[in-house]
C-alpha atoms as a PDB file:
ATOM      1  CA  UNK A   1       4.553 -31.055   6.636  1.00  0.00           C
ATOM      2  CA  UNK A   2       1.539 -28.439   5.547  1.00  0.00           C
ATOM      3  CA  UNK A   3       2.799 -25.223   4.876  1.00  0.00           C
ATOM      4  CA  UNK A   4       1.168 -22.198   5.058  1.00  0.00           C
ATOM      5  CA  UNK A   5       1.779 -19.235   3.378  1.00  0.00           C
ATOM      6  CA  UNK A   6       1.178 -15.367   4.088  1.00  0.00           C
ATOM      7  CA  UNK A   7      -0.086 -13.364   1.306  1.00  0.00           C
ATOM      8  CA  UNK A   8       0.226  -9.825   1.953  1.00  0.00           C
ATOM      9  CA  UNK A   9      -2.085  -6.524   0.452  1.00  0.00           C
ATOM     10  CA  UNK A  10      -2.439  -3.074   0.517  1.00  0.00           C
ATOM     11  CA  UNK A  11      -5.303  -2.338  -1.374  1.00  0.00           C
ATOM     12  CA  UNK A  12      -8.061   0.879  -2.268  1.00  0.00           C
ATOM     13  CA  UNK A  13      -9.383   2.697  -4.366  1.00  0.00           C
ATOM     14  CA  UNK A  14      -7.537   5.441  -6.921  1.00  0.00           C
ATOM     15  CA  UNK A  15      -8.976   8.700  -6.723  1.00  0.00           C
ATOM     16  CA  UNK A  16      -8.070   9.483 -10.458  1.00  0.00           C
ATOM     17  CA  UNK A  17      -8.684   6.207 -12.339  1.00  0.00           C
ATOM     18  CA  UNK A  18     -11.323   4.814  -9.714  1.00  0.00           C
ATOM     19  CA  UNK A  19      -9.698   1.421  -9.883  1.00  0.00           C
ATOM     20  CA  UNK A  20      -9.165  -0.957  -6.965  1.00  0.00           C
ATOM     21  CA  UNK A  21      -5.952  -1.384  -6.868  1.00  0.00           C
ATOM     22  CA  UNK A  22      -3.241  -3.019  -4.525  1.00  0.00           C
ATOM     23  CA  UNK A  23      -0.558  -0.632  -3.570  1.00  0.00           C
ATOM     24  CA  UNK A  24       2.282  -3.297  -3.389  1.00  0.00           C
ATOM     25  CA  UNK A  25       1.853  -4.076  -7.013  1.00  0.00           C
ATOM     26  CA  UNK A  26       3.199  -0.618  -7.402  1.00  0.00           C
ATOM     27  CA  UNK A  27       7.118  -1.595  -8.088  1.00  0.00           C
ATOM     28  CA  UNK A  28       8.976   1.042  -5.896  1.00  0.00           C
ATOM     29  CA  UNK A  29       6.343   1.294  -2.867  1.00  0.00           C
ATOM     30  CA  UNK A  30       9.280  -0.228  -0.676  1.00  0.00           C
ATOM     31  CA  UNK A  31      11.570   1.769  -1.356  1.00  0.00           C
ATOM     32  CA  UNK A  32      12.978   4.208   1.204  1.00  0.00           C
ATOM     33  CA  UNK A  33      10.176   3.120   3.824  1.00  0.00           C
ATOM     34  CA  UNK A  34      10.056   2.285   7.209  1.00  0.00           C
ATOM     35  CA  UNK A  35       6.555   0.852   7.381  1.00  0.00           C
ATOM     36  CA  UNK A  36       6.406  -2.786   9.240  1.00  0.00           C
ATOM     37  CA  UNK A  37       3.572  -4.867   8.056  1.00  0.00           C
ATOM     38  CA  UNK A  38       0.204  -4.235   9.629  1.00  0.00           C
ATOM     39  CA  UNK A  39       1.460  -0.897  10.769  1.00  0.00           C
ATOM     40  CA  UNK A  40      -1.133   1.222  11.641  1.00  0.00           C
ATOM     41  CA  UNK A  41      -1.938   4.072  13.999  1.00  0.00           C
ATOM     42  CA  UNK A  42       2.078   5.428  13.960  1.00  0.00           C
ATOM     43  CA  UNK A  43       3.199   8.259  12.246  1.00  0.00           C
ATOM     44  CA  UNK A  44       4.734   6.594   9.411  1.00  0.00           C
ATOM     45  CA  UNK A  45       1.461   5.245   8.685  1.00  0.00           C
ATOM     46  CA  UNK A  46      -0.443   8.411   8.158  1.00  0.00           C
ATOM     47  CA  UNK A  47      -0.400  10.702   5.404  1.00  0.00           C
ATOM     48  CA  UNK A  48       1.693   8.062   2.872  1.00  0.00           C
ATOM     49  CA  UNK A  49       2.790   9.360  -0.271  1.00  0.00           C
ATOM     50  CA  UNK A  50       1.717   6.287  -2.844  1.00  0.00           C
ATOM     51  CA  UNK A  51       1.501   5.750  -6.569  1.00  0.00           C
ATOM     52  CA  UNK A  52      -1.153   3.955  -8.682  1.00  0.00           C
ATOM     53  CA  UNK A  53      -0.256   0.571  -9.659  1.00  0.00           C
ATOM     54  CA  UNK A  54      -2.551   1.248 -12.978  1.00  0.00           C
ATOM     55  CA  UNK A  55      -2.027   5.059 -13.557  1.00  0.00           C
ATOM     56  CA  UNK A  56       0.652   6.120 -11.988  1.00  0.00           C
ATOM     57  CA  UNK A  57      -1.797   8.876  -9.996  1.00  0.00           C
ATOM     58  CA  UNK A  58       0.520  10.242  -6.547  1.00  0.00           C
ATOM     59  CA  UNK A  59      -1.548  10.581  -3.688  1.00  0.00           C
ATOM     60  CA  UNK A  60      -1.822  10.404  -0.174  1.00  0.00           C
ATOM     61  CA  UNK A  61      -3.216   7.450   2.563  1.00  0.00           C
ATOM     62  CA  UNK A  62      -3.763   6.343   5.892  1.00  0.00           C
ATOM     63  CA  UNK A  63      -2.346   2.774   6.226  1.00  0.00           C
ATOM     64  CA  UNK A  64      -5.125   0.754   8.049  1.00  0.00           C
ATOM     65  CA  UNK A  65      -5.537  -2.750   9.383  1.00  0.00           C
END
Protein backbone atom coordinates (compact mmCIF):
# COMPACT_ATOMS: atom_id res chain seq x y z
CA UNK A 1 0.00 0.00 0.00
CA UNK A 2 1.24 3.82 -0.99
CA UNK A 3 0.55 6.11 1.60
CA UNK A 4 0.09 9.51 1.38
CA UNK A 5 0.59 11.98 3.75
CA UNK A 6 -0.92 15.59 4.49
CA UNK A 7 1.46 18.21 5.40
CA UNK A 8 -0.21 21.10 6.78
CA UNK A 9 0.99 25.23 6.82
CA UNK A 10 0.10 28.42 7.86
CA UNK A 11 2.54 30.60 6.59
CA UNK A 12 3.35 34.80 5.97
CA UNK A 13 5.18 37.23 6.47
CA UNK A 14 6.14 39.01 10.13
CA UNK A 15 5.53 42.52 10.16
CA UNK A 16 8.40 43.15 12.76
CA UNK A 17 11.20 40.75 11.74
CA UNK A 18 10.07 40.52 7.94
CA UNK A 19 10.63 36.79 8.00
CA UNK A 20 8.47 34.17 6.29
CA UNK A 21 7.46 32.27 8.71
CA UNK A 22 4.91 29.33 9.32
CA UNK A 23 2.51 30.07 12.06
CA UNK A 24 2.16 26.37 13.26
CA UNK A 25 5.79 26.25 14.11
CA UNK A 26 4.76 28.68 16.74
CA UNK A 27 4.38 26.04 19.85
CA UNK A 28 1.06 27.26 21.50
CA UNK A 29 -0.89 28.43 18.19
CA UNK A 30 -3.41 25.50 19.09
CA UNK A 31 -4.09 26.23 22.04
CA UNK A 32 -7.53 27.46 23.09
CA UNK A 33 -8.70 27.57 19.28
CA UNK A 34 -11.49 26.56 17.45
CA UNK A 35 -10.11 26.94 13.94
CA UNK A 36 -10.74 23.64 11.61
CA UNK A 37 -8.18 23.27 8.96
CA UNK A 38 -8.68 25.26 5.79
CA UNK A 39 -11.04 27.48 7.67
CA UNK A 40 -11.57 30.48 6.02
CA UNK A 41 -14.23 33.13 5.51
CA UNK A 42 -15.87 32.42 9.35
CA UNK A 43 -15.47 34.54 12.10
CA UNK A 44 -12.94 32.64 13.88
CA UNK A 45 -10.85 33.07 10.96
CA UNK A 46 -10.63 36.79 10.87
CA UNK A 47 -8.78 39.05 12.95
CA UNK A 48 -6.44 36.00 14.67
CA UNK A 49 -4.31 36.92 17.39
CA UNK A 50 -0.79 34.99 16.36
CA UNK A 51 2.80 34.98 17.52
CA UNK A 52 6.07 34.87 15.51
CA UNK A 53 7.59 31.57 15.31
CA UNK A 54 11.16 33.57 15.07
CA UNK A 55 10.46 36.72 17.25
CA UNK A 56 7.88 36.23 19.21
CA UNK A 57 6.11 39.61 17.47
CA UNK A 58 1.86 39.38 18.48
CA UNK A 59 -0.15 40.37 15.73
CA UNK A 60 -3.19 40.00 13.98
CA UNK A 61 -4.40 37.80 10.54
CA UNK A 62 -6.93 36.77 8.27
CA UNK A 63 -6.71 32.94 7.88
CA UNK A 64 -6.90 32.30 4.05
CA UNK A 65 -7.01 29.30 1.78
Amino acid sequence: MTIATWSVRLDCYCPACKEYVNLLDYTDFWDGREIDVPECGTERSRDVEVKCPKCDHEFIVDLVY
